[in-house]
C-alpha atoms as a PDB file:
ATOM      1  CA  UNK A   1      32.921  46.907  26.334  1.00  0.00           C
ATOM      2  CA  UNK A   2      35.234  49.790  26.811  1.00  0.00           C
ATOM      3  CA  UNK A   3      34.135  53.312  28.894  1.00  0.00           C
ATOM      4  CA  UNK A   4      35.867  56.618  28.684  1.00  0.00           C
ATOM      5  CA  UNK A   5      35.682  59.301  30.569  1.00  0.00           C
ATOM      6  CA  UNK A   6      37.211  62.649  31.496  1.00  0.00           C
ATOM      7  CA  UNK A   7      35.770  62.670  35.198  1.00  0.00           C
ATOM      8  CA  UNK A   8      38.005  60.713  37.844  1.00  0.00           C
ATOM      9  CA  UNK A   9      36.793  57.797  38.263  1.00  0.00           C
ATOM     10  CA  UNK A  10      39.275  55.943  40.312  1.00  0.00           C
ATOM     11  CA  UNK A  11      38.526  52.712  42.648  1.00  0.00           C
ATOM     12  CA  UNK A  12      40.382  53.416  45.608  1.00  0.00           C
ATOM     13  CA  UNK A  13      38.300  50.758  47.860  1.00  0.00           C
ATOM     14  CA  UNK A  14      38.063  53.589  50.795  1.00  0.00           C
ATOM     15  CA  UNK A  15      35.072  53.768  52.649  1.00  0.00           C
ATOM     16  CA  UNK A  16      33.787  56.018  55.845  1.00  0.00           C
ATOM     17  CA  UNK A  17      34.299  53.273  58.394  1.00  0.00           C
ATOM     18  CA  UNK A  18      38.050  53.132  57.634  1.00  0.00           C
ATOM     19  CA  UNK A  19      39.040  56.476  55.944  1.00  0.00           C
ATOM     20  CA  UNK A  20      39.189  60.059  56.504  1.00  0.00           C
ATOM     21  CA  UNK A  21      41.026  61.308  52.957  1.00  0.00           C
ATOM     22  CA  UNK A  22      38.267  63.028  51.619  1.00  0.00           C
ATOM     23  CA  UNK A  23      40.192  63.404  48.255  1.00  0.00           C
ATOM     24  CA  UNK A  24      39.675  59.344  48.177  1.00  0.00           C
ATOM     25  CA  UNK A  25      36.696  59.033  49.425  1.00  0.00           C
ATOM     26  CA  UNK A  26      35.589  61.385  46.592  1.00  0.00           C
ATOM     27  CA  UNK A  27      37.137  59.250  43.643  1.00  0.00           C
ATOM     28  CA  UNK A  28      35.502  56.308  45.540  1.00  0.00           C
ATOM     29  CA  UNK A  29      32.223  57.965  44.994  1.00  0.00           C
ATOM     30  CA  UNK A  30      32.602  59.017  41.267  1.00  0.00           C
ATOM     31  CA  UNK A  31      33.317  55.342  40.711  1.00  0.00           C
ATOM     32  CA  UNK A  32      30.676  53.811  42.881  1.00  0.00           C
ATOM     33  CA  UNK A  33      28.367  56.662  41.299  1.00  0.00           C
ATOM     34  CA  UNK A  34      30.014  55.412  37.772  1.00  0.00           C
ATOM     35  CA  UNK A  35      29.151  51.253  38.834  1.00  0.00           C
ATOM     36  CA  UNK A  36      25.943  51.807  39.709  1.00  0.00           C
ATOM     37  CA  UNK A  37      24.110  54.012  36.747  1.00  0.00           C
ATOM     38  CA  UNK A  38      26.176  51.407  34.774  1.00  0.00           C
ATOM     39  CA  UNK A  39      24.200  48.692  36.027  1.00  0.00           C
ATOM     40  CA  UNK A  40      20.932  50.007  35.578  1.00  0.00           C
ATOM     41  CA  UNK A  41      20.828  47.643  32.635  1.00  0.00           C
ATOM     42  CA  UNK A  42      22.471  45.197  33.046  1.00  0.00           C
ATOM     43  CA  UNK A  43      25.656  43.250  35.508  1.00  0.00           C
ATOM     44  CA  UNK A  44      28.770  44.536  34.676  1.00  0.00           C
ATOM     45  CA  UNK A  45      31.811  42.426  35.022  1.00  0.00           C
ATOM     46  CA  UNK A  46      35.354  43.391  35.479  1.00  0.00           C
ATOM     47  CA  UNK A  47      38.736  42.626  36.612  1.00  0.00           C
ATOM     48  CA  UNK A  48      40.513  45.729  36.647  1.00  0.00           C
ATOM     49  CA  UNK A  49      40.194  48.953  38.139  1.00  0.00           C
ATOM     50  CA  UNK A  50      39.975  51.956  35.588  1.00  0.00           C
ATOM     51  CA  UNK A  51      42.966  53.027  34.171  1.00  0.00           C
ATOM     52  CA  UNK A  52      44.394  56.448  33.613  1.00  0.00           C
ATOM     53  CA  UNK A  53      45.766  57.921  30.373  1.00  0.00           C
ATOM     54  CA  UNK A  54      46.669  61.204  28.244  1.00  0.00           C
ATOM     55  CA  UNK A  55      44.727  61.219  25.349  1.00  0.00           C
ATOM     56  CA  UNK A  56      46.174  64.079  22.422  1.00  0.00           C
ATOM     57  CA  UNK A  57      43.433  66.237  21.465  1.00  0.00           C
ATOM     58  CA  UNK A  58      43.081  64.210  17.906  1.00  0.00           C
ATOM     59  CA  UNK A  59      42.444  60.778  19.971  1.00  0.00           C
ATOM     60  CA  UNK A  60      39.483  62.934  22.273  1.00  0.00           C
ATOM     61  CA  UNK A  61      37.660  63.113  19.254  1.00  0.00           C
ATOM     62  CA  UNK A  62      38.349  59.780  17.478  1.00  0.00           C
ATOM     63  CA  UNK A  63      36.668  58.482  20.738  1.00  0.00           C
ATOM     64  CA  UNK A  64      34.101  60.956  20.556  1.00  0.00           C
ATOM     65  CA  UNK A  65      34.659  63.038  23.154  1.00  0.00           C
ATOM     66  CA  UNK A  66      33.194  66.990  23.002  1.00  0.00           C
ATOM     67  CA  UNK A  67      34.630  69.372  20.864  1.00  0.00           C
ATOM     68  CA  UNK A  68      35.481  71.346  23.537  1.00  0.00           C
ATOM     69  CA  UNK A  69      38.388  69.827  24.747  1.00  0.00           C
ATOM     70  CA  UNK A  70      40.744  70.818  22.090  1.00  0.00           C
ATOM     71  CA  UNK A  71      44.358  70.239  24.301  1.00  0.00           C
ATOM     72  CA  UNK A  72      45.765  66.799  25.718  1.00  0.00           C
ATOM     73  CA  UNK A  73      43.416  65.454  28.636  1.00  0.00           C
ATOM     74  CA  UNK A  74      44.028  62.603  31.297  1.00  0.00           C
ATOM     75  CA  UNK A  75      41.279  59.782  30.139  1.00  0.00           C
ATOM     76  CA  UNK A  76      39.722  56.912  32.589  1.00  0.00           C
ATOM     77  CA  UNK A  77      39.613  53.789  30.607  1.00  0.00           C
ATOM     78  CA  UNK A  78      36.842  50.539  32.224  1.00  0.00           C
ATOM     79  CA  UNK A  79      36.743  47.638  30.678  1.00  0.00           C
ATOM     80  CA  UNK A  80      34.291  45.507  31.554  1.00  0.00           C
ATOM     81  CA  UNK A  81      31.955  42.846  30.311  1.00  0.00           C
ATOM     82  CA  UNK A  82      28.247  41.561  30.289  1.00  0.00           C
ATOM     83  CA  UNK A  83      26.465  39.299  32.388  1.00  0.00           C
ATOM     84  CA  UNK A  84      25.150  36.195  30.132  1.00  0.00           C
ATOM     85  CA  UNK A  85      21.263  37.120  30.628  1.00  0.00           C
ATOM     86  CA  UNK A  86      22.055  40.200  29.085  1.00  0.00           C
ATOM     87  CA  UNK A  87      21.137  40.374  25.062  1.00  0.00           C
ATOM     88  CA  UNK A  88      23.041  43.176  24.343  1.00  0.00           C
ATOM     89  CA  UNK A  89      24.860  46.414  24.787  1.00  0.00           C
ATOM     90  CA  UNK A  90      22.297  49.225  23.854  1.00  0.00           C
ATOM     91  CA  UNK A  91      24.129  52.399  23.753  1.00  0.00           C
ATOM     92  CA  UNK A  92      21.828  54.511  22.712  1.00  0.00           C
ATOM     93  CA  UNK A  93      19.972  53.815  26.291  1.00  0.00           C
ATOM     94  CA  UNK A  94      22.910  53.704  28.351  1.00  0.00           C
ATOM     95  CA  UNK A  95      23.805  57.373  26.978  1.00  0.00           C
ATOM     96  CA  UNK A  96      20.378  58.606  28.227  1.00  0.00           C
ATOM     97  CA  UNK A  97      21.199  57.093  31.423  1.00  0.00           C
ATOM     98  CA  UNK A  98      24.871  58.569  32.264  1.00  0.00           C
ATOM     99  CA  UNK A  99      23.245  62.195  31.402  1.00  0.00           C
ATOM    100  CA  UNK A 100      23.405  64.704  33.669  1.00  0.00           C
ATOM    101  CA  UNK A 101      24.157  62.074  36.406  1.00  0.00           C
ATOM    102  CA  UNK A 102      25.419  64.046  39.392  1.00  0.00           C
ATOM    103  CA  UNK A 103      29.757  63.706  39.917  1.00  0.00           C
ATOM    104  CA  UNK A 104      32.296  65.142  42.536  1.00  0.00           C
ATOM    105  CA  UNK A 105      34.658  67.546  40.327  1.00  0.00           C
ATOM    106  CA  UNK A 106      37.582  69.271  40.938  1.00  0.00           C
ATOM    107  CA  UNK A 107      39.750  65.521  41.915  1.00  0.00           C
ATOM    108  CA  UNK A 108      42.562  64.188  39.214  1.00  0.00           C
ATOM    109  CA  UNK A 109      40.924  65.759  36.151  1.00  0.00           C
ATOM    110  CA  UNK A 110      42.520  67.887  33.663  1.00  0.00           C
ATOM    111  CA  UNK A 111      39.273  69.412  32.128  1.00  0.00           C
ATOM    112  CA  UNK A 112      37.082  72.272  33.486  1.00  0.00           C
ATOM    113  CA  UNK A 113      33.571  69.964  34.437  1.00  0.00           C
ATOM    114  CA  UNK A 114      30.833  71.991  33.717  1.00  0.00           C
ATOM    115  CA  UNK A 115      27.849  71.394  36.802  1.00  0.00           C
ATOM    116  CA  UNK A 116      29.902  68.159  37.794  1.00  0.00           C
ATOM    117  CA  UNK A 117      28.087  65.909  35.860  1.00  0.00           C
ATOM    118  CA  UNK A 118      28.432  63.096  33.218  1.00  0.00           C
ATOM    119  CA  UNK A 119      27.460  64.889  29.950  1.00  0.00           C
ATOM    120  CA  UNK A 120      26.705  62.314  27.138  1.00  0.00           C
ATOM    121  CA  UNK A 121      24.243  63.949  24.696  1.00  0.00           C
ATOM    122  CA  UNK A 122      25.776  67.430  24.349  1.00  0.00           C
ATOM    123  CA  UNK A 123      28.318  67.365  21.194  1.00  0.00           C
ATOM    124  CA  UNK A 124      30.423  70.153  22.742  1.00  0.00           C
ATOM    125  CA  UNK A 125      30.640  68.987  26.501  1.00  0.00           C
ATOM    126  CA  UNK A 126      30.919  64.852  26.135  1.00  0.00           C
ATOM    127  CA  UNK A 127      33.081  63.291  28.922  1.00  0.00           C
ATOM    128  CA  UNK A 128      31.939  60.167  28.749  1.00  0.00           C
ATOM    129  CA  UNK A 129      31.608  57.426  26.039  1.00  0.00           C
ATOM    130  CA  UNK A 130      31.728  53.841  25.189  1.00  0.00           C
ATOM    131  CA  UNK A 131      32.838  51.824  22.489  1.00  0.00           C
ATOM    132  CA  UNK A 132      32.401  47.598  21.826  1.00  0.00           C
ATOM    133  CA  UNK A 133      36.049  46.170  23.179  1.00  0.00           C
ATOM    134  CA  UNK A 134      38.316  45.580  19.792  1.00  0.00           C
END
């Protein structure tokens, strides 16, 4: 499985104990925040740390991102896979669970957020989807 998303979601591995860059702390969050509603459902596996691209506007909405965001945008891409218990990726769920879950704004991201949160059901304001891995 693949994630996208327009919210900074780096792993920088800094925690309280050890660091006092907010900025990193804050991407730490968004991906900690990012881990754990994705494993509300099931254990996700992975062995890389997001990546970061620049989508054109024409690739945002391929990917089904909201029509909003109508100029080139820097994109988080996650790969990760499924635990074996787990029957199967049910998107429709895992849409209703990223919704309106709370974010940190204003870190590496080239769109405006609006109320710093993950918007998956609203067609103009999607920043976050996922797609089955090609």
């Amino acid at each position: 499985m693949k994630a996208y998303t327009l919210i900074d979601i780096t792993e920088t591995k800094q925690h309280r104990s050890r660091c006092t860059d907010k900025f990193l702390l804050n991407q730490q969050a968004n991906f900690m925040t990012f881990l754990q509603t994705l494993s509300l459902r099931f254990n996700p596996f992975y062995e890389q740390s997001p990546t970061v691209e620049t989508l054109q506007p024409s690739e945002l909405k391929k990917l089904g991102f909201g029509s909003k965001y109508k100029e080139e945008h820097k994109v988080w891409c996650f790969d990760f896979t499924l635990d074996s218990a787990t029957s199967e990726f049910n998107e429709q769920e895992v849409l209703q669970d990223f919704n309106l879950v709370p974010i940190i704004g204003g870190l590496n991201e080239t769109i405006e957020i609006n109320n710093n949160v993950f918007r998956t059901l609203d067609k103009s304001n999607t920043n976050i989807v996922f797609k089955a891995s090609e």
